[in-house]
Protein backbone atom coordinates (compact mmCIF):
# COMPACT_ATOMS: atom_id res chain seq x y z
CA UNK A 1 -4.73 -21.82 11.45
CA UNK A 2 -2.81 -19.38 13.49
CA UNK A 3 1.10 -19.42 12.92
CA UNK A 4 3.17 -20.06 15.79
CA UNK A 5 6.40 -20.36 13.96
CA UNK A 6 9.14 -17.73 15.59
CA UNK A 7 11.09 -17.13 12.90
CA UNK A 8 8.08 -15.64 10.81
CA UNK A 9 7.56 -13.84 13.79
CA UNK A 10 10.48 -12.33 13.67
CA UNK A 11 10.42 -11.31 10.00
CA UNK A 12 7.27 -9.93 10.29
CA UNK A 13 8.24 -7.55 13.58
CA UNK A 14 11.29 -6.94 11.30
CA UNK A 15 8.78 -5.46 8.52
CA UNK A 16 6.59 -3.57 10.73
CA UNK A 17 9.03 -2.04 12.25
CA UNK A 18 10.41 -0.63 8.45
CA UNK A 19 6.29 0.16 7.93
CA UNK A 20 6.56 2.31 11.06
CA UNK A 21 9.57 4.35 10.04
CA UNK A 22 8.13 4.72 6.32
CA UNK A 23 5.09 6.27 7.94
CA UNK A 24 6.73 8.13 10.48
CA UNK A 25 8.84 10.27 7.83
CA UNK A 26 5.42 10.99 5.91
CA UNK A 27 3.30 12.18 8.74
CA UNK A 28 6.52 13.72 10.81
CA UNK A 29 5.63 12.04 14.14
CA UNK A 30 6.63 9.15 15.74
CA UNK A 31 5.05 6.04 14.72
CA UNK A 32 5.19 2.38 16.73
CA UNK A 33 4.25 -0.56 15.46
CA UNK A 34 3.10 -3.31 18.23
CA UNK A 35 4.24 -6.68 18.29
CA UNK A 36 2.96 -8.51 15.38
CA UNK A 37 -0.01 -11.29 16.34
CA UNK A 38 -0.45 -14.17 14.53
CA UNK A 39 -4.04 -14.73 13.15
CA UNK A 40 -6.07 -16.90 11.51
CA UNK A 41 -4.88 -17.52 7.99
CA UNK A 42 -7.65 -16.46 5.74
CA UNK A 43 -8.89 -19.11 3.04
CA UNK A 44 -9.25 -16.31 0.85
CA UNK A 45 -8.64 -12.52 0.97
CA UNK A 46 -11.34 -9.74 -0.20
CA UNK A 47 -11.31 -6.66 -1.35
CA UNK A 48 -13.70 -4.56 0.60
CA UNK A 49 -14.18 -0.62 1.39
CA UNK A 50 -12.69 -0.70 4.73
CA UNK A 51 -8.99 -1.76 3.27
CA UNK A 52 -6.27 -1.07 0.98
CA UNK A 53 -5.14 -4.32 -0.08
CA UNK A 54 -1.44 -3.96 -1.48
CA UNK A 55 0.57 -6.77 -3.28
CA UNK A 56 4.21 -6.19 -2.70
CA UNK A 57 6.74 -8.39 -5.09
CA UNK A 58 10.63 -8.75 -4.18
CA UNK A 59 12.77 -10.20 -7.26
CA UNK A 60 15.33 -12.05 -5.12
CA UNK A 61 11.96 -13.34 -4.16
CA UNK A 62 9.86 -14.12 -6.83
CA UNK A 63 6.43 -14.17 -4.77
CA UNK A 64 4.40 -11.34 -3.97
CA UNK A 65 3.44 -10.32 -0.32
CA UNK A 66 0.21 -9.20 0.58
CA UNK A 67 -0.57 -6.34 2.87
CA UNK A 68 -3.75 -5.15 4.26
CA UNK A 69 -3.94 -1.26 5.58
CA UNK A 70 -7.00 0.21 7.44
CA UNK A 71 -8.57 2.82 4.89
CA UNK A 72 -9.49 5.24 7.07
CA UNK A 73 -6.21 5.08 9.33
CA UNK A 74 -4.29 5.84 6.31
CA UNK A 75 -6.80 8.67 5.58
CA UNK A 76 -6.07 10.14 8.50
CA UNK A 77 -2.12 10.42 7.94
CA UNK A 78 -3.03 11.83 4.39
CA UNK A 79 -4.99 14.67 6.02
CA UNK A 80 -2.16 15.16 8.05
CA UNK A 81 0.26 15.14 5.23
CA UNK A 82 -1.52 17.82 3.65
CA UNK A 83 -2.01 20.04 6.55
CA UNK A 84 -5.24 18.68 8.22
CA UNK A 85 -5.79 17.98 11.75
CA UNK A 86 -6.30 13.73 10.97
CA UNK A 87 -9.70 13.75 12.18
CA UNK A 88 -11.59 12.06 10.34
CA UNK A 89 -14.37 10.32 10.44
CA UNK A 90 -16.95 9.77 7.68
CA UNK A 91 -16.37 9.84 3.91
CA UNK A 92 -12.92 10.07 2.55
CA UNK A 93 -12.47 13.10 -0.34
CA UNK A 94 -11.89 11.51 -3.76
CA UNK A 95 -8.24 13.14 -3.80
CA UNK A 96 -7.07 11.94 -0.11
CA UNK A 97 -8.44 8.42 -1.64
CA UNK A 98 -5.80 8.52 -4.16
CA UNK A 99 -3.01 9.61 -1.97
CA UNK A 100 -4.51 6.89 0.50
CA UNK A 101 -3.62 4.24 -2.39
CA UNK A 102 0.20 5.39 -3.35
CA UNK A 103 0.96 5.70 0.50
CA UNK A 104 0.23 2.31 0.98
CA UNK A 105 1.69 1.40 -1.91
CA UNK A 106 5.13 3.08 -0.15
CA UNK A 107 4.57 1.42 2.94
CA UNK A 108 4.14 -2.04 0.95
CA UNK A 109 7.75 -1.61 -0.57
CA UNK A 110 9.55 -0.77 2.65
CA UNK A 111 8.48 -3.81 4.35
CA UNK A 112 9.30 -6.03 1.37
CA UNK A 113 12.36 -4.45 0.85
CA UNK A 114 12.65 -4.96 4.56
CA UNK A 115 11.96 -8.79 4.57
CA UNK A 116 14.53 -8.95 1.61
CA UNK A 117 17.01 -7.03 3.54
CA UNK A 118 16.67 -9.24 7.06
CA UNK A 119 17.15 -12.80 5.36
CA UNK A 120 20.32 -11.20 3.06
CA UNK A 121 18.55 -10.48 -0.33
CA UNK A 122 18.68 -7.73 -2.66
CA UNK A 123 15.59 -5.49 -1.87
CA UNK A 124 16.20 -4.20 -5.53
CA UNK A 125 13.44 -4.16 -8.01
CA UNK A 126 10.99 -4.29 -5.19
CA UNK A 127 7.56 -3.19 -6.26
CA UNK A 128 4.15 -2.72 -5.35
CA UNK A 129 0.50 -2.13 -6.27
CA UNK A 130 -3.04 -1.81 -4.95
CA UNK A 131 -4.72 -4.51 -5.68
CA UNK A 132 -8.20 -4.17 -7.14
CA UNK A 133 -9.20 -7.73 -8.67
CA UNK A 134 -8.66 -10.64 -5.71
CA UNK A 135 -7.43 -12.92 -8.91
CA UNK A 136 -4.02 -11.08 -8.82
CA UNK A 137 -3.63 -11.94 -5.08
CA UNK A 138 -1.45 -15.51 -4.97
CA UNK A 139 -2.91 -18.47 -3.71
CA UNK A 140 -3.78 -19.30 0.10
CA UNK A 141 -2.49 -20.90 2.43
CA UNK A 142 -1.43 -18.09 4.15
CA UNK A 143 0.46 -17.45 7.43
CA UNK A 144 -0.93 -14.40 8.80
CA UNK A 145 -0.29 -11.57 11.45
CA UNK A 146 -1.71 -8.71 12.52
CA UNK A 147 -0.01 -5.29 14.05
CA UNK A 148 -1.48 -2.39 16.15
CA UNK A 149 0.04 1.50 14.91
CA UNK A 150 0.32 4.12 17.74
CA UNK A 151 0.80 7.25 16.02
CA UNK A 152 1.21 10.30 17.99
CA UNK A 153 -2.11 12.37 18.40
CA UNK A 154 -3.93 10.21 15.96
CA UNK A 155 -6.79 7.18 16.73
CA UNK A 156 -4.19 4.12 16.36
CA UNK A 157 -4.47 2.26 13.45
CA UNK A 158 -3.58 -1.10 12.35
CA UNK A 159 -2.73 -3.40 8.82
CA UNK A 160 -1.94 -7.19 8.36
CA UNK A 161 1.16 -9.21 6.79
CA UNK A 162 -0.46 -12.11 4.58
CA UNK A 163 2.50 -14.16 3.33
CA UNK A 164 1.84 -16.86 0.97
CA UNK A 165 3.40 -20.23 2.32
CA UNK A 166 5.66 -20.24 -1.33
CA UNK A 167 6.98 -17.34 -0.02
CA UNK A 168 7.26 -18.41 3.90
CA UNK A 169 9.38 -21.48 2.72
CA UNK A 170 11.66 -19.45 0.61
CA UNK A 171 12.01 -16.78 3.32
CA UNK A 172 12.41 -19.24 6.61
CA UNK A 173 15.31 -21.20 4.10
CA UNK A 174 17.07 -18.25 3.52
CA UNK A 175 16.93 -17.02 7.14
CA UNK A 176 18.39 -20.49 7.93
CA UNK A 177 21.13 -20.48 5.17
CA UNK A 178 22.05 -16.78 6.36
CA UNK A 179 22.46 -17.95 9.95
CA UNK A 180 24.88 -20.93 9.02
CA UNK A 181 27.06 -18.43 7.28
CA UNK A 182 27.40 -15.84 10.08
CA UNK A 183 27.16 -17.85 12.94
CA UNK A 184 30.57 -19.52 13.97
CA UNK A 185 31.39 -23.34 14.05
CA UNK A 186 30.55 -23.29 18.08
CA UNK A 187 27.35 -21.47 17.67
CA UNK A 188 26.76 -24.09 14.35
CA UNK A 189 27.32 -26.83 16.14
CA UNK A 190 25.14 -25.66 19.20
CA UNK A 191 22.27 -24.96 16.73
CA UNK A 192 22.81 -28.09 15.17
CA UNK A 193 22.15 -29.96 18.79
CA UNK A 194 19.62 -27.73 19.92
CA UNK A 195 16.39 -29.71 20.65
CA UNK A 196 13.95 -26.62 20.85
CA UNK A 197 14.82 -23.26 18.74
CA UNK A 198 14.33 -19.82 19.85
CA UNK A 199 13.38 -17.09 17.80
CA UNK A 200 15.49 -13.96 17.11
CA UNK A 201 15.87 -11.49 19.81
CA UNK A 202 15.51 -7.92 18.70
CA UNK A 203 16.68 -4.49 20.46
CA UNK A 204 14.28 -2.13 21.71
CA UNK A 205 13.19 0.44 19.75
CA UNK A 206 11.79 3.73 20.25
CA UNK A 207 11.36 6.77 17.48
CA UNK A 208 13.41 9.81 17.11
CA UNK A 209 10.98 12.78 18.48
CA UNK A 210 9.93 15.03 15.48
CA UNK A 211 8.57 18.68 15.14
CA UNK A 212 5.55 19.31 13.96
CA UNK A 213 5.30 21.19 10.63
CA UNK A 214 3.00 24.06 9.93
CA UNK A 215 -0.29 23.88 8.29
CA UNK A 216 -0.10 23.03 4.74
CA UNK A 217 3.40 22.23 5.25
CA UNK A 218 3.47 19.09 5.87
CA UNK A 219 5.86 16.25 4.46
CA UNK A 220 4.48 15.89 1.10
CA UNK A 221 7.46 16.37 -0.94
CA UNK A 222 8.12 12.48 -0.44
CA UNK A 223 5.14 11.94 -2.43
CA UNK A 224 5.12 14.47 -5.00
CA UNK A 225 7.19 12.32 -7.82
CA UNK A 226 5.13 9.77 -7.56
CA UNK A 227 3.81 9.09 -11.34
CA UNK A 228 -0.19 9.60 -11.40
CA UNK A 229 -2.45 8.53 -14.15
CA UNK A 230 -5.17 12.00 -15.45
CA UNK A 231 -7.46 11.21 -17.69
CA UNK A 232 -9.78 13.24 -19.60
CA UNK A 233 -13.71 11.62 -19.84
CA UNK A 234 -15.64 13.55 -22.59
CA UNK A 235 -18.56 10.94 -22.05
CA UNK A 236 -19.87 7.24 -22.19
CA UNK A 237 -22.14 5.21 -24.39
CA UNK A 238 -23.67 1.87 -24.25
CA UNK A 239 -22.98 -0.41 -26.89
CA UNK A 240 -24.00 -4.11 -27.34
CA UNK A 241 -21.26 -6.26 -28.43
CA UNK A 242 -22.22 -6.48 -32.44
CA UNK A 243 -21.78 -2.84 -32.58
CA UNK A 244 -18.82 -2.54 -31.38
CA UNK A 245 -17.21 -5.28 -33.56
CA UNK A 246 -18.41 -3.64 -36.71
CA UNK A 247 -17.27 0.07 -36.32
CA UNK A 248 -15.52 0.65 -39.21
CA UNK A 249 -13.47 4.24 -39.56
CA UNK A 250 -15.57 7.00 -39.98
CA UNK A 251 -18.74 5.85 -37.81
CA UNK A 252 -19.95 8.15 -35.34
CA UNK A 253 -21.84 7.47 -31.87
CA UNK A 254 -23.40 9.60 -29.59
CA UNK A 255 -22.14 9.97 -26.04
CA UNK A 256 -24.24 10.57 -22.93
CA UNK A 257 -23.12 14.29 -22.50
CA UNK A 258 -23.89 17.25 -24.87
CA UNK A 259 -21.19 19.41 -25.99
CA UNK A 260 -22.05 22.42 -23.35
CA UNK A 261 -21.68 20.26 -20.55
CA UNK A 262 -18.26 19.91 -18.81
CA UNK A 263 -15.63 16.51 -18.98
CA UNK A 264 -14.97 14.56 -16.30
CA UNK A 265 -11.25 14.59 -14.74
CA UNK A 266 -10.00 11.40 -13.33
CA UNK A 267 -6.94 10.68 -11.18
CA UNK A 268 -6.13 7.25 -10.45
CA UNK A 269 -9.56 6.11 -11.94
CA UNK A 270 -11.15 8.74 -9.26
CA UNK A 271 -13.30 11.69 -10.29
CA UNK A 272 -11.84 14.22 -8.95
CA UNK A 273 -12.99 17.35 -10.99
CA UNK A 274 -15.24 18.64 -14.10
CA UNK A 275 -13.90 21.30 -16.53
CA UNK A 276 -13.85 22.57 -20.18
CA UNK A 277 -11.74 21.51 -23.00
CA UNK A 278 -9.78 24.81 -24.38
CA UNK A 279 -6.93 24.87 -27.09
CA UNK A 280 -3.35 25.40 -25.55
CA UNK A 281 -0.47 26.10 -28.33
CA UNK A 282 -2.34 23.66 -30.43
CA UNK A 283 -2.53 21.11 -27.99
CA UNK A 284 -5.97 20.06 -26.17
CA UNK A 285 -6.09 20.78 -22.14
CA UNK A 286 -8.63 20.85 -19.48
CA UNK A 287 -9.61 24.09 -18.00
CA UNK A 288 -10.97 23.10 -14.03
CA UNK A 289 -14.29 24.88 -13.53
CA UNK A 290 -15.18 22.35 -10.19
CA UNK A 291 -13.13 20.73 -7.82
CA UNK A 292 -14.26 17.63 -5.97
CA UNK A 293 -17.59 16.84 -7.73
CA UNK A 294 -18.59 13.44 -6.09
CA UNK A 295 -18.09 14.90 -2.59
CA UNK A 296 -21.31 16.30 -3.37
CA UNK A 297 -25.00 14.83 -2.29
C-alpha cells in the first residue's frame, strides 16, 4: 500500500537529497535527486541482477534501512570515476562491479546518517553493506518511495528508500519529540489544536557547478581507503559430506587445476584476474599474467 504519510515524505526527500550530494562529490558533477514518490510497499524484496540492494544500520536507531540502486546507473558513475565517458550499456567489467558495490555502500551511509541527523540522532556508528542473502533484509511491511537522479551528461538514474515500519515508528516519534522541543509554547499549542498536519517545508536546492576533471583523473581518491577483500584461488574440488568430516592432518586431495596452470584472483568475491604464485622475501604473492578474465566469451 502506497504511503501517504508527509512526514516520511519529508525524511525521505531529506535522505535523497544527502544521496545526491554523496554522488555528486564522486562523479564531480551536479547531481539532483527528484521528489521522492511513494510506491507500493513490496511484500518482500529480491535480490536480482538489475540492483544493488544495500542495508544501511544507524545505532541511535537500531533497525536497518534498505536501499535499492539501479546497477547499471551506478556503473555508469564508476566509469566516470575512473576516467570513462559513462556510457554504458551492456555488461559491466568485473572490477567496475566491485566499485559499483562499495559506492553504494557510501551512498547507503549518507542517507542513514542523514535520516539520523534530520530527527536529532547521532549518525555515529552508521554502517552499511550489500546485501547478498534476502534473509538479512528485516521484515516487511515496508513504507516505500522511489526517486528519479538527473546527473549531468549521464542517462538519469534512479534507487528506492524501503524503510521497515519498526523503523518508520521510531523515526516519525522522534521527528515528533524533536519538534516539541524546538518549537515554542505558541507554535506547541497551535500544533496541539491543529486538526490536519502539514508536512515539513524544505528550501530549494540547487548544486554547486563543478569542473570536469581530466581523463583518468577523476575523483577516486574518496574511494581509495576503502578496505577490499583479495583472495588467492589455487583451485576447487568436490567433496561429499563424509569426506570432508573425516580428513584427518596429513590427507591430500586433488584440486581441479594442475600445477602449470595459473590461480584465480578475486576481489570482493569477483574474478578479476589469473596469475602465478612466485616467492617474495619468503612470503607467497601473486604475479598478474591476465587482467579481466571473465570479460572474455
Amino acid at each position: 500500500m502506497a504511503d501517504s504519510n508527509p512526514q516520511l515524505k519529508a525524511l525521505a526527500t531529506a535522505m535523497s537529497r544527502a544521496g545526491a550530494e554523496a554522488l555528486g562529490a564522486l562523479v564531480d558533477r551536479p547531481v539532483r535527486a527528484g521528489e521522492p514518490a511513494a510506491t507500493e510497499s513490496p511484500d518482500s524484496i529480491r535480490l536480482d541482477s538489475e540492483h544493488v540492494v544495500t542495508a544501511a544500520t544507524v545505532p541511535a536507531l537500531g533497525s536497518a534501512l534498505v536501499l535499492r540502486f539501479s546497477k547499471l546507473g551506478l556503473a555508469r558513475c564508476v566509469d566516470v570515476m575512473v576516467g570513462g565517458s559513462g556510457e554504458i550499456s551492456g555488461e559491466i567489467p568485473a572490477m567496475q562491479l566491485s566499485i559499483v558495490s562499495e559506492t553504494a555502500g557510501q551512498l547507503a551511509s549518507a542517507m542513514a546518517g542523514a535520516l539520523a541527523e534530520e530527527i536529532g540522532l547521532s549518525a555515529n556508528g552508521t554502517a552499511s553493506s550489500v546485501v547478498e542473502d534476502a534473509g538479512e533484509l528485516p521484515p516487511p511491511p515496508y513504507h516505500s518511495f522511489a526517486i528519479a537522479l538527473e546527473i549531468e551528461g549521464l542517462e538519469a538514474g534512479s534507487f528506492s528508500i524501503d524503510m521497515p515500519a519498526l523503523l518508520a515508528n521510531k523515526v516519525t516519534e522522534h521527528a515528533a519529540s524533536r519538534f516539541q522541543q524546538q518549537a515554542s509554547p505558541q507554535v506547541r499549542e497551535q500544533a496541539r489544536s491543529s486538526v490536519q498536519a502539514k508536512p515539513a517545508a524544505f528550501a530549494a536546492m540547487s548544486p554547486t557547478p563543478l569542473g570536469t576533471p581530466a581523463a583518468g583523473s577523476a575523483n577516486l581518491d574518496l574511494v581509495h581507503d576503502i578496505p577490499l577483500q583479495i583472495s588467492a584461488v589455487l583451485g576447487r574440488a568436490r567433496m561429499p559430506l563424509r569426506e570432508v568430516v573425516s580428513l584427518q592432518p596429513g590427507n591430500v586431495f586433488e584440486l581441479e587445476k594442475s600445477n602449470a596452470e595459473p590461480i584465480d584472483l578475486y576481489v570482493n568475491n569477483i574474478l578479476i584476474a589469473r596469475g602465478e604464485v612466485v616467492v617474495v622475501d619468503d612470503k607467497f604473492a601473486v604475479k598478474i599474467s591476465e587482467l579481466n578474465p571473465g570479460d572474455r566469451v
